[in-house]
N, C-alpha and C. Protein backbone atom coordinates (compact mmCIF):
# COMPACT_ATOMS: atom_id res chain seq x y z
N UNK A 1 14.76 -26.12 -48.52
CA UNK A 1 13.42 -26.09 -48.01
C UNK A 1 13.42 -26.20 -46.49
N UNK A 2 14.17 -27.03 -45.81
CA UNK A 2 14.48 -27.36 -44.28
C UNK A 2 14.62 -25.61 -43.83
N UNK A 3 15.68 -25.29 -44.07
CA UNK A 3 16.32 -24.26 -44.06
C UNK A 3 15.22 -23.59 -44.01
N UNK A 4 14.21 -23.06 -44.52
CA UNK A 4 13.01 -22.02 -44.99
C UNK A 4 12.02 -22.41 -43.63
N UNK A 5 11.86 -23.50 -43.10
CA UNK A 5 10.64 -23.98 -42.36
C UNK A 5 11.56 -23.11 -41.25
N UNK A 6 13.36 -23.71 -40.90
CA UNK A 6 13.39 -23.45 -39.35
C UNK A 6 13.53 -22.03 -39.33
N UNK A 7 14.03 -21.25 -40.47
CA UNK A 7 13.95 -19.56 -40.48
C UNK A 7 12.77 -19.16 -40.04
N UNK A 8 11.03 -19.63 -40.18
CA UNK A 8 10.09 -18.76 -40.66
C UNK A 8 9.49 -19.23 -39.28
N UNK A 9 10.12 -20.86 -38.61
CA UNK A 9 9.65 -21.02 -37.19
C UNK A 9 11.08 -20.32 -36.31
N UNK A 10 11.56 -19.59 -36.52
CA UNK A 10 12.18 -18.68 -35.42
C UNK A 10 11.79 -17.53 -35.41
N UNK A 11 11.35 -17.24 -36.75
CA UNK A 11 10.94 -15.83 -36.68
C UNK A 11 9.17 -15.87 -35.87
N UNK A 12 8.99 -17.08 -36.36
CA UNK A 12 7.26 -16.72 -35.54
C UNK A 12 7.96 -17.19 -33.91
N UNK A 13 8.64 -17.78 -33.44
CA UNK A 13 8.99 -17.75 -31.70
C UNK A 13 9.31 -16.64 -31.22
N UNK A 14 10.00 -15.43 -32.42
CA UNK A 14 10.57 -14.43 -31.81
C UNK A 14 9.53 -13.22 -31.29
N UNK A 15 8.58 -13.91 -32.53
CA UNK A 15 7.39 -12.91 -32.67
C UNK A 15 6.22 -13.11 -31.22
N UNK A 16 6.07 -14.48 -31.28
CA UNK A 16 5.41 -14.85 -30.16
C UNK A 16 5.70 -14.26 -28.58
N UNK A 17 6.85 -14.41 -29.06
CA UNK A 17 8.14 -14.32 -27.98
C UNK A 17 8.08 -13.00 -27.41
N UNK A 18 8.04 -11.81 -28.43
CA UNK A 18 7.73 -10.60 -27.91
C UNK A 18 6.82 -9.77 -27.62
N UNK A 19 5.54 -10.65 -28.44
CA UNK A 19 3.70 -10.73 -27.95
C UNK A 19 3.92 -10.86 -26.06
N UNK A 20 4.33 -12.10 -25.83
CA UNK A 20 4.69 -12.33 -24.31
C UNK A 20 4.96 -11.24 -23.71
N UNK A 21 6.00 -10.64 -23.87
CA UNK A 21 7.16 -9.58 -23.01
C UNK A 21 5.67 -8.61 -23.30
N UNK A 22 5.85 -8.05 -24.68
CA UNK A 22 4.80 -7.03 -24.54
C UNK A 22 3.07 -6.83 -23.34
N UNK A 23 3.00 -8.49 -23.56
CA UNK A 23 1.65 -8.77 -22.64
C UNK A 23 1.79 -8.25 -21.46
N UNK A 24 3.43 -9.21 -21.21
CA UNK A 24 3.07 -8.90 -19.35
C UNK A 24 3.64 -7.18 -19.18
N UNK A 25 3.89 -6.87 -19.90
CA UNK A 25 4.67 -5.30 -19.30
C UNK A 25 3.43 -4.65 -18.96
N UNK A 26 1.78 -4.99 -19.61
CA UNK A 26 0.66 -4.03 -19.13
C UNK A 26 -0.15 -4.90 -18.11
N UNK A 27 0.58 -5.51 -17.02
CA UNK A 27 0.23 -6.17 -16.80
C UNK A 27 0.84 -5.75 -14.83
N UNK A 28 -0.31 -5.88 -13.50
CA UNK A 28 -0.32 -5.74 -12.58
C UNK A 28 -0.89 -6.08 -11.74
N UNK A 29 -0.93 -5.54 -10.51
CA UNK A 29 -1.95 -6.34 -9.64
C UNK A 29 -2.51 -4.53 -8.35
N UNK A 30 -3.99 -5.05 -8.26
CA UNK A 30 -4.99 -4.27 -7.54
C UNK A 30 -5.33 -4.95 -6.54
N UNK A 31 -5.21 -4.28 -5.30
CA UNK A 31 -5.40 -4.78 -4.14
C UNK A 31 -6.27 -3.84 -3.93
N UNK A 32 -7.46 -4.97 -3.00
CA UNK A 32 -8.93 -4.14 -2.65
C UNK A 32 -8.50 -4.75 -1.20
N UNK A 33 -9.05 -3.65 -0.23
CA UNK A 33 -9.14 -3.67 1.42
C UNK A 33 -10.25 -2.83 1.69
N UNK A 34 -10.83 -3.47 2.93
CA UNK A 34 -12.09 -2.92 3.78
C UNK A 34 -12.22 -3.58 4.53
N UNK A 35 -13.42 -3.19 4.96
CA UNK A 35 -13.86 -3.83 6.54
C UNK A 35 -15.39 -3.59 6.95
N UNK A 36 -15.98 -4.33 7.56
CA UNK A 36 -17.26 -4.48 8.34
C UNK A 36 -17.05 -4.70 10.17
N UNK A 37 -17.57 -3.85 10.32
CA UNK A 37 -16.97 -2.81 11.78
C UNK A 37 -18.37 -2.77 12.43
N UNK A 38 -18.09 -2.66 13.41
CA UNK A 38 -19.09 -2.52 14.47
C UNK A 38 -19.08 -1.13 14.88
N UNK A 39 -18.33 -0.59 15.08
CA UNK A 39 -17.79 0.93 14.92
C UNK A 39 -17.03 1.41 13.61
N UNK A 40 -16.92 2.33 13.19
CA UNK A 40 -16.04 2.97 12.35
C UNK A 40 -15.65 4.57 12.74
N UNK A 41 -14.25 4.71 12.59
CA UNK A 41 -13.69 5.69 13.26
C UNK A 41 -12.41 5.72 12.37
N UNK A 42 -12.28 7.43 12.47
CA UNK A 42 -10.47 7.46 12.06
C UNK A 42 -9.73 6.94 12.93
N UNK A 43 -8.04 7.34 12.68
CA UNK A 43 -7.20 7.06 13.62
C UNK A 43 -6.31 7.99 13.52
N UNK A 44 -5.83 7.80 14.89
CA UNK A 44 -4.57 8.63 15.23
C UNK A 44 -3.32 7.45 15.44
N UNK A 45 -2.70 8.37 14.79
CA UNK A 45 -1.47 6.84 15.20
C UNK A 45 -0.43 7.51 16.47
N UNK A 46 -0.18 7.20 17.64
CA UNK A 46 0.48 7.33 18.57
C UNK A 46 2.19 6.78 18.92
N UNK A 47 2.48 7.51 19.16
CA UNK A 47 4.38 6.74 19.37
C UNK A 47 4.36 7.43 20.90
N UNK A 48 5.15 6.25 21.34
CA UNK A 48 4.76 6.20 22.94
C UNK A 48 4.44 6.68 23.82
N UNK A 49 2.89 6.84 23.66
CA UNK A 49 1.85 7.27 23.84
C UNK A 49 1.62 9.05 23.29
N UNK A 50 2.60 9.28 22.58
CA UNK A 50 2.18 11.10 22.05
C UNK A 50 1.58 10.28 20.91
N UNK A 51 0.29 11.03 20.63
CA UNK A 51 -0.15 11.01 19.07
C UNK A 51 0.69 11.68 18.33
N UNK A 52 1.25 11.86 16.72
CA UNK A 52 1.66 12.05 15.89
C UNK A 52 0.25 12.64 14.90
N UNK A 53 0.31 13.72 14.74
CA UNK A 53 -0.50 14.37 13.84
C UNK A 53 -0.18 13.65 12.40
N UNK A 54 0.70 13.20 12.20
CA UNK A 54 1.24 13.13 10.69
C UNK A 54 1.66 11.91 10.01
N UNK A 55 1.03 10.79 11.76
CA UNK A 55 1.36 9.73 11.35
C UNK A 55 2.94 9.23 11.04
N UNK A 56 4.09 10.06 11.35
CA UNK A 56 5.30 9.52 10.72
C UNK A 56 6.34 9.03 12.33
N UNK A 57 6.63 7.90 12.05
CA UNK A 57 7.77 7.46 13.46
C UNK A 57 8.66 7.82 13.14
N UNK A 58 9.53 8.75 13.74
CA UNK A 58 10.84 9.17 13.59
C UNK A 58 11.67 7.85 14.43
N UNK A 59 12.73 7.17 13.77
CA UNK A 59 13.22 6.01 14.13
C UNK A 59 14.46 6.14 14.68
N UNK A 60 14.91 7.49 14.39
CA UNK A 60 16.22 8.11 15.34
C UNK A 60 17.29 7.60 14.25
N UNK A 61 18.35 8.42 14.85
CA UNK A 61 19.89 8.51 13.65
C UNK A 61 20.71 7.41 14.83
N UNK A 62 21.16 7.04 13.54
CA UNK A 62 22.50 5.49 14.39
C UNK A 62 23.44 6.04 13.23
N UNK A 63 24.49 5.09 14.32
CA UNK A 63 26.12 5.06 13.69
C UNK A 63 25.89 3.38 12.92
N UNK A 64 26.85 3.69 11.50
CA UNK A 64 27.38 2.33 11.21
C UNK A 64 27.54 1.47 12.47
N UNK A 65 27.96 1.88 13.11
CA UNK A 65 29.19 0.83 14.02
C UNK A 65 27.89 0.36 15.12
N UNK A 66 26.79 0.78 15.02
CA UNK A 66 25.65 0.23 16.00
C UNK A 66 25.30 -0.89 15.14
N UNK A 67 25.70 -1.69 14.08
CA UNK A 67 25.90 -2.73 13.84
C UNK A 67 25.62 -3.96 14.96
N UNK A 68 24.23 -4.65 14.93
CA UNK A 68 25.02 -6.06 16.02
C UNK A 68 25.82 -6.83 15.53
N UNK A 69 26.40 -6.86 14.39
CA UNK A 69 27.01 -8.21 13.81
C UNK A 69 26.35 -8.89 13.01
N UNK A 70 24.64 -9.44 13.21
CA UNK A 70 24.43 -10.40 12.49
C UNK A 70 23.22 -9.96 12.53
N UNK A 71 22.05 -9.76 11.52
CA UNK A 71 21.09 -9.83 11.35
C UNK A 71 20.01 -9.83 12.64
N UNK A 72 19.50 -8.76 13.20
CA UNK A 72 18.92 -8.41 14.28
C UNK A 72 18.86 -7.29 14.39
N UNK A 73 17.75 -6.83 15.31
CA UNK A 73 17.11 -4.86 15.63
C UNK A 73 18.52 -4.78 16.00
N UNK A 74 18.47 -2.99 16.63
CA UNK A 74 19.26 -2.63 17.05
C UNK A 74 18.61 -1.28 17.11
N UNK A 75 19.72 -0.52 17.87
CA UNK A 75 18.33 1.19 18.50
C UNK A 75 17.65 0.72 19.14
N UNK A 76 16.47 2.20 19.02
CA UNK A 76 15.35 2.07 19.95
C UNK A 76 14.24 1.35 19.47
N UNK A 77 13.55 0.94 20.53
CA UNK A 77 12.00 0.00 19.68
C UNK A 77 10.95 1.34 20.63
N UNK A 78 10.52 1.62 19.35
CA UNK A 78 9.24 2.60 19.35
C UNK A 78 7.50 1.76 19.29
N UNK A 79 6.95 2.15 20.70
CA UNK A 79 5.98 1.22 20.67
C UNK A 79 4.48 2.32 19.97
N UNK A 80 3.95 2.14 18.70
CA UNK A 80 2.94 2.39 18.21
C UNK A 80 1.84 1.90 18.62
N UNK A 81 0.38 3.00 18.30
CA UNK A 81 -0.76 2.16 18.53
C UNK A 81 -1.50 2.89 17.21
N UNK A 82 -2.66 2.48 17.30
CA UNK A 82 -3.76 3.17 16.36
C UNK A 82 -4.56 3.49 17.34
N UNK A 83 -4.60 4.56 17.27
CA UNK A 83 -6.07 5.12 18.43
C UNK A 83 -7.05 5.53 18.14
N UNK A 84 -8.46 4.59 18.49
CA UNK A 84 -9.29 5.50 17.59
C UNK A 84 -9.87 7.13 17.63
N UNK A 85 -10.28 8.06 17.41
CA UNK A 85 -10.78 9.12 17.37
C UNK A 85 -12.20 8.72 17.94
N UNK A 86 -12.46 9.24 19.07
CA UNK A 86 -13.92 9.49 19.43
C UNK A 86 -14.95 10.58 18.71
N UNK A 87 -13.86 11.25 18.12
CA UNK A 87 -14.84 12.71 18.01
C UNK A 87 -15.22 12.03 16.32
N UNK A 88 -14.44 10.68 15.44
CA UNK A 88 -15.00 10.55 14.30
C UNK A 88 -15.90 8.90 14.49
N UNK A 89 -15.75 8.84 15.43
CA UNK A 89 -16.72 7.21 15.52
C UNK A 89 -17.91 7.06 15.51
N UNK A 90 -18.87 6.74 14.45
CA UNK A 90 -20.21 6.76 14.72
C UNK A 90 -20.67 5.91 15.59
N UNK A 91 -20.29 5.32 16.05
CA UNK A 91 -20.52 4.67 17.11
C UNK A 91 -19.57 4.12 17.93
N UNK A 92 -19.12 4.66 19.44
CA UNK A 92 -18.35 4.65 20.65
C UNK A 92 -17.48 3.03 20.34
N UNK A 93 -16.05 3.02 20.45
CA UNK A 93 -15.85 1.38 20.50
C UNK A 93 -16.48 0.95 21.90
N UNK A 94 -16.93 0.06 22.29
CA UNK A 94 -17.62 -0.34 23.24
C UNK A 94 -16.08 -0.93 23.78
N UNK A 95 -15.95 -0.73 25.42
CA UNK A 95 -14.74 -0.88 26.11
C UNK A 95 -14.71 -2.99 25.65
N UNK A 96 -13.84 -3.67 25.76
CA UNK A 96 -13.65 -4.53 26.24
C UNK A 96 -14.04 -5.70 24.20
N UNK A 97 -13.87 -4.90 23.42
CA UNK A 97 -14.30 -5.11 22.22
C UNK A 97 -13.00 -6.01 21.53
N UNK A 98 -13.26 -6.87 20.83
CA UNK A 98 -12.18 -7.82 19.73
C UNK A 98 -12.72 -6.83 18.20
N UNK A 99 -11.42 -7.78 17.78
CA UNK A 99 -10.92 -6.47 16.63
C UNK A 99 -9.90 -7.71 15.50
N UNK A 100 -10.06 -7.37 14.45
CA UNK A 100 -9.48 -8.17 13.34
C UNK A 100 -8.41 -6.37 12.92
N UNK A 101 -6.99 -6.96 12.47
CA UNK A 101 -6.55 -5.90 11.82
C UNK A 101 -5.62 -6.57 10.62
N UNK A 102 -5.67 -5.77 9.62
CA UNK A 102 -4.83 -6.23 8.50
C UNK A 102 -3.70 -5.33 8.61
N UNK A 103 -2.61 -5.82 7.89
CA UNK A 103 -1.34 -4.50 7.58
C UNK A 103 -0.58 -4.90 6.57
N UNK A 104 -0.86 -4.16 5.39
CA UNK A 104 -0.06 -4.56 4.15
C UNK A 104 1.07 -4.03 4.02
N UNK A 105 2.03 -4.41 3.97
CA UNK A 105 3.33 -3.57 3.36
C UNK A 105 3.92 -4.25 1.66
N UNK A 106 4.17 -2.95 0.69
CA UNK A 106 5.03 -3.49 -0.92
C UNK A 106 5.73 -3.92 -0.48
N UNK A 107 6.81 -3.79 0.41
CA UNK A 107 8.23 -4.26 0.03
C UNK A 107 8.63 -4.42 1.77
N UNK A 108 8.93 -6.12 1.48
CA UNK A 108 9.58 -6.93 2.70
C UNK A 108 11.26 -7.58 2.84
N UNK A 109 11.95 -7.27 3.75
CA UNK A 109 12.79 -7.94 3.48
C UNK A 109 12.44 -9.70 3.05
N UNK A 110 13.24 -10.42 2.23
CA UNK A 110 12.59 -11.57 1.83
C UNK A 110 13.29 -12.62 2.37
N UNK A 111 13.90 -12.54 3.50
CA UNK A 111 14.30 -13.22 4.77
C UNK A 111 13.75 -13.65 5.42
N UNK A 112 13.05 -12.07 6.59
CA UNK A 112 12.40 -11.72 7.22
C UNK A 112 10.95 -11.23 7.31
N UNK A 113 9.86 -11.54 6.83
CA UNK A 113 8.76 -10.63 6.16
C UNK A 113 8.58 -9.56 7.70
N UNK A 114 8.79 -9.65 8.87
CA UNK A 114 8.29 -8.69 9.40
C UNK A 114 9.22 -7.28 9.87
N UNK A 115 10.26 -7.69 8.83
CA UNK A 115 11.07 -5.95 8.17
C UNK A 115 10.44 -5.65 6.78
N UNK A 116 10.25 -4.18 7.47
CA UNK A 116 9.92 -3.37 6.32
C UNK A 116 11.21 -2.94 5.63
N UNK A 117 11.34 -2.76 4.22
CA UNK A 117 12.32 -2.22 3.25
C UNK A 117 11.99 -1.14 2.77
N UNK A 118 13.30 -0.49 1.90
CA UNK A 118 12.37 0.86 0.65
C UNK A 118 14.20 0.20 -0.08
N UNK A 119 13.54 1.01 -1.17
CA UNK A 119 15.19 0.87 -1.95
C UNK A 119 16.51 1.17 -1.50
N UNK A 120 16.54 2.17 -0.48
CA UNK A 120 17.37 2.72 0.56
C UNK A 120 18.47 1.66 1.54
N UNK A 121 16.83 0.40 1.63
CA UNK A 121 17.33 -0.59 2.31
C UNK A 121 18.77 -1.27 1.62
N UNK A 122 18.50 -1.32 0.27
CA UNK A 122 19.96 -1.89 -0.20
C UNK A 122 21.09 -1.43 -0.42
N UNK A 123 21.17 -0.44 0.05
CA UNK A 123 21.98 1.04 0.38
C UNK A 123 22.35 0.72 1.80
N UNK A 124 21.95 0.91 2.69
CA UNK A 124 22.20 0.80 4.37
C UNK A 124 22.58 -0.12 4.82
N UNK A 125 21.19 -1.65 3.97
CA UNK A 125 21.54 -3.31 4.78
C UNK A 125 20.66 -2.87 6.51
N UNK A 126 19.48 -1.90 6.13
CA UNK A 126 18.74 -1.87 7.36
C UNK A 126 16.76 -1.72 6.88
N UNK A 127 16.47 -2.29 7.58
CA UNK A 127 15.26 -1.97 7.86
C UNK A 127 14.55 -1.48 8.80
N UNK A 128 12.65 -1.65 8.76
CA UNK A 128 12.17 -1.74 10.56
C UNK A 128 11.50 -2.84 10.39
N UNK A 129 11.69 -3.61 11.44
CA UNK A 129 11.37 -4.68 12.02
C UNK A 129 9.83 -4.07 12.77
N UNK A 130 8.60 -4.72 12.01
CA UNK A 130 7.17 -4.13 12.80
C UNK A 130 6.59 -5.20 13.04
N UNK A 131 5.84 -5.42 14.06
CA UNK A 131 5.12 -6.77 14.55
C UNK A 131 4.15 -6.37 15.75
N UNK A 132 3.47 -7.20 15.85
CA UNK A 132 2.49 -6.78 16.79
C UNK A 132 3.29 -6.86 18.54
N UNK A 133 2.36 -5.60 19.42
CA UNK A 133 3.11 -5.28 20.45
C UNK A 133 3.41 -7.15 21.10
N UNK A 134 2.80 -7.68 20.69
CA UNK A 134 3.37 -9.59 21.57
C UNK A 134 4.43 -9.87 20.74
N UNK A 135 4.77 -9.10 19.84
CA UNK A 135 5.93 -9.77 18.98
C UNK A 135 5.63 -10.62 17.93
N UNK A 136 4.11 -10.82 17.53
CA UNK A 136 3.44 -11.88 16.94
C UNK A 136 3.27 -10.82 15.42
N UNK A 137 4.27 -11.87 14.15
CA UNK A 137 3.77 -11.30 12.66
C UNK A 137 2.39 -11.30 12.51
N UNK A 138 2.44 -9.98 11.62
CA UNK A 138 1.30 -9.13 11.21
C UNK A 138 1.83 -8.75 10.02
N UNK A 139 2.47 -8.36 9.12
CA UNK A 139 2.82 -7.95 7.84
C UNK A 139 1.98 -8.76 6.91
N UNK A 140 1.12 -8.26 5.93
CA UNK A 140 0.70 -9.40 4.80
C UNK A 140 0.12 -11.08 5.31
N UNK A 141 -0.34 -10.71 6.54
CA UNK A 141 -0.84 -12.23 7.13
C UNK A 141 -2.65 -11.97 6.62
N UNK A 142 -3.13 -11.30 6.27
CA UNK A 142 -4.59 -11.06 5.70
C UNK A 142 -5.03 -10.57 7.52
N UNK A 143 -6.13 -10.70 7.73
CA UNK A 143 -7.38 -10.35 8.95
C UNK A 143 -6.83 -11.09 9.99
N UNK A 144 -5.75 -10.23 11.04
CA UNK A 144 -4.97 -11.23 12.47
C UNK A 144 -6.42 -10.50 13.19
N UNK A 145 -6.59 -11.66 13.94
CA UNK A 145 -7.64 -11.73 15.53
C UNK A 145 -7.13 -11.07 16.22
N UNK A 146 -7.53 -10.05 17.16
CA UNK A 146 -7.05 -9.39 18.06
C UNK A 146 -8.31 -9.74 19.56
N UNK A 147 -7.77 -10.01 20.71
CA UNK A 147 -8.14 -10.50 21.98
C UNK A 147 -8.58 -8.94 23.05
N UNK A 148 -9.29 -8.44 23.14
CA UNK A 148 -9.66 -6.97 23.67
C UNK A 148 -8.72 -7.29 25.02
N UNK A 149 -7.83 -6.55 25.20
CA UNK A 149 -7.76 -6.40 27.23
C UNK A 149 -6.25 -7.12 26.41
N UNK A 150 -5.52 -7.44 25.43
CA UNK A 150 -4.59 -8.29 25.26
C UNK A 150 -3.35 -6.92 25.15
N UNK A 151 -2.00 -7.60 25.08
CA UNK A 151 -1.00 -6.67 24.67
C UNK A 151 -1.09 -6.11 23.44
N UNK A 152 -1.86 -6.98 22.06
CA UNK A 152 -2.41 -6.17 20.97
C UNK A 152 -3.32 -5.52 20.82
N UNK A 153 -4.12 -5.29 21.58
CA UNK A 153 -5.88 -4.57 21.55
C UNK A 153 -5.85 -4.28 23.12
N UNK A 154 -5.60 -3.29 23.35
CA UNK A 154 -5.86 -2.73 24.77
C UNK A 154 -8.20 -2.38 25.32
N UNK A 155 -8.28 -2.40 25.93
CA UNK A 155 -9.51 -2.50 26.43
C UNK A 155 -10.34 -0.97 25.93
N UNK A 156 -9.24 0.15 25.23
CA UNK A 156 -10.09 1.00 24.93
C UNK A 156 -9.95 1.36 23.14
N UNK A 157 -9.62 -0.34 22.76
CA UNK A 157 -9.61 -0.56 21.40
C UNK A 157 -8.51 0.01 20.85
N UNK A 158 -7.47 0.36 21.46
CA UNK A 158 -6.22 0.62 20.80
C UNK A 158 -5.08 -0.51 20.22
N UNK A 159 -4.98 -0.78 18.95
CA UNK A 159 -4.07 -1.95 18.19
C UNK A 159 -2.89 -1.51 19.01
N UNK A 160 -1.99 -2.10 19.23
CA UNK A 160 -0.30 -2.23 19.60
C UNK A 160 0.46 -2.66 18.58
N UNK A 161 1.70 -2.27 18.51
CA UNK A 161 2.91 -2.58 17.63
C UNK A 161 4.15 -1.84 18.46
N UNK A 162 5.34 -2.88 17.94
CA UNK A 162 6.22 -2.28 18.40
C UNK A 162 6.95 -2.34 16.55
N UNK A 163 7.98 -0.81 16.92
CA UNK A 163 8.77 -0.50 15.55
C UNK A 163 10.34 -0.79 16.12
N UNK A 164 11.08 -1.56 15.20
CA UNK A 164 12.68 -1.46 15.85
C UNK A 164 13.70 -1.33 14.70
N UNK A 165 14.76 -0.70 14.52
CA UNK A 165 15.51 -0.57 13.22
C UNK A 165 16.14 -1.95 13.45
N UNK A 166 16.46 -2.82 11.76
CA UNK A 166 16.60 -4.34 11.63
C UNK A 166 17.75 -3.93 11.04
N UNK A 167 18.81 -4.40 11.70
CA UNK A 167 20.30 -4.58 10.78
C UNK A 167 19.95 -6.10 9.46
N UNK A 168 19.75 -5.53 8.02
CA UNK A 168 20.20 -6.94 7.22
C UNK A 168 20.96 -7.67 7.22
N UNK A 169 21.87 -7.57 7.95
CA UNK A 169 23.03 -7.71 7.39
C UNK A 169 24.09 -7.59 8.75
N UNK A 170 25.27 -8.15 8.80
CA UNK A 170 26.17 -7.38 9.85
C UNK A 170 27.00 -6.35 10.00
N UNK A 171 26.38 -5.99 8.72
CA UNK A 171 27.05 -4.12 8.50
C UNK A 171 26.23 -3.25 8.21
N UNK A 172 26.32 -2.13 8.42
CA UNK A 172 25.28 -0.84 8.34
C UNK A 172 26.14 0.20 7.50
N UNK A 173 25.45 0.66 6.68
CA UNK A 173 25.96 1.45 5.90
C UNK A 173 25.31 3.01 5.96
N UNK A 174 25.97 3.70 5.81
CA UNK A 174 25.09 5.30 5.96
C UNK A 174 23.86 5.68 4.74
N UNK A 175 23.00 6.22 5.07
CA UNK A 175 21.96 6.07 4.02
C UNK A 175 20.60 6.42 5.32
N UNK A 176 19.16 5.67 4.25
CA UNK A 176 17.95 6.50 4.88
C UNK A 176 17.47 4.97 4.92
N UNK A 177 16.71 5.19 6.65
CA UNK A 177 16.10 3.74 6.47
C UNK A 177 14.54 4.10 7.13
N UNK A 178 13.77 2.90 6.45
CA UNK A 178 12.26 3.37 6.18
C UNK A 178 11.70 2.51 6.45
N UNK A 179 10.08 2.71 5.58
CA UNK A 179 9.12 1.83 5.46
C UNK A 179 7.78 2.34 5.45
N UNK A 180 6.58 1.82 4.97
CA UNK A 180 5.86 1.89 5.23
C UNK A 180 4.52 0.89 5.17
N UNK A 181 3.23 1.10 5.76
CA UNK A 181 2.28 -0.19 5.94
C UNK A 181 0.75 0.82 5.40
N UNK A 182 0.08 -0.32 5.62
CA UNK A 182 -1.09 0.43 5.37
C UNK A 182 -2.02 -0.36 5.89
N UNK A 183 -3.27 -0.02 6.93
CA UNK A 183 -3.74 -1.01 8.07
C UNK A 183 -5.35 -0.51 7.32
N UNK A 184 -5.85 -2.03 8.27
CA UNK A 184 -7.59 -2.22 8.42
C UNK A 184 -7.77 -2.42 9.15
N UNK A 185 -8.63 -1.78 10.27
CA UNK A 185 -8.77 -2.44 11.50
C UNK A 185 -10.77 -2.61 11.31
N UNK A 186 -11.20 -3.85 12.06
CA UNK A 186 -12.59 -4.13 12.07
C UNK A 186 -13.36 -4.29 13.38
N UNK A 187 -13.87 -3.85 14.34
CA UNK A 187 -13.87 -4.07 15.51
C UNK A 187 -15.24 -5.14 15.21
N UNK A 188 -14.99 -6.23 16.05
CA UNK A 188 -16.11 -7.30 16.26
C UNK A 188 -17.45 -6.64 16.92
């Protein structure tokens, strides 16, 4: 009889057990972003100072051996902005304006949150290192304050960032290194 109870309670844990697994497999998460703006406008995203039609930073080709040794950029640091479009702003950013911006990125190194990763990254042992042009994290921090006339918010409402390739590691391996973000900007 013992025997019969602990059979029929393993089989209901196993059962339970795979109710669980089954639950969470339909199971995710939805991220909602927006903003309340004083202006609203597209953007152009700029790399030092050329706009980019296409939005993409080319981060330039390195050798393994541009390795620093230990966990740190290395290459060039590409300074980004968001610029707004005049020709889509319903209303002009007014010069001298504060500004809240968000920037989400999926996948962070989990060291470092302000390197960006892709799967590639564990292939190479590189990322980009993105932060605001003061050097101040912005990745997944929710709504950062931005100061108009500052090194992050220039006076004609342009966000700053600088981009730099992040050695993980003290070796670099050949491969593709990436990233990407996805921004809110709100002008006060």
């Amino acid at each position: 009889m013992n025997k019969k109870v602990m059979l029929m309670t393993a089989i209901s844990a196993a059962m339970l057990s795979a109710a669980a697994f089954s639950a969470s497999a339909n199971t995710g998460i939805i991220n909602f972003t927006g903003a309340i703006s004083s202006s609203t406008c597209d953007f152009n995203v700029a790399v030092d100072g050329v706009v980019t039609p296409t939005g993409i930073v080319d981060m330039g080709t390195y050798k393994a051996s541009d390795a620093p040794g230990t966990p740190d950029v290395f290459g060039t640091a590409k300074n980004i902005s968001l610029v707004p479009d005049p020709a889509t702003c319903d209303v002009p950013v007014a010069a001298n304006t504060d500004a809240t911006v968000a920037i989400i990125a999926n996948q962070t190194d989990a060291t470092n949150t302000d390197v960006l990763t892709t799967a590639d990254s564990l292939v190479t042992n590189a990322g980009i290192r993105f932060t605001l042009a003061s050097g101040d994290s912005v990745i997944n921090k929710g709504g950062v304050a931005l100061t108009a006339g500052s090194a992050d918010l220039d006076a004609n409402g342009n966000v700053n960032f600088v981009a730099q390739p992040y050695a993980l590691s003290g070796t670099l391996s050949a491969g593709v290194i990436g990233g990407a973000v996805s921004y809110t900007v709100a002008y006060l």
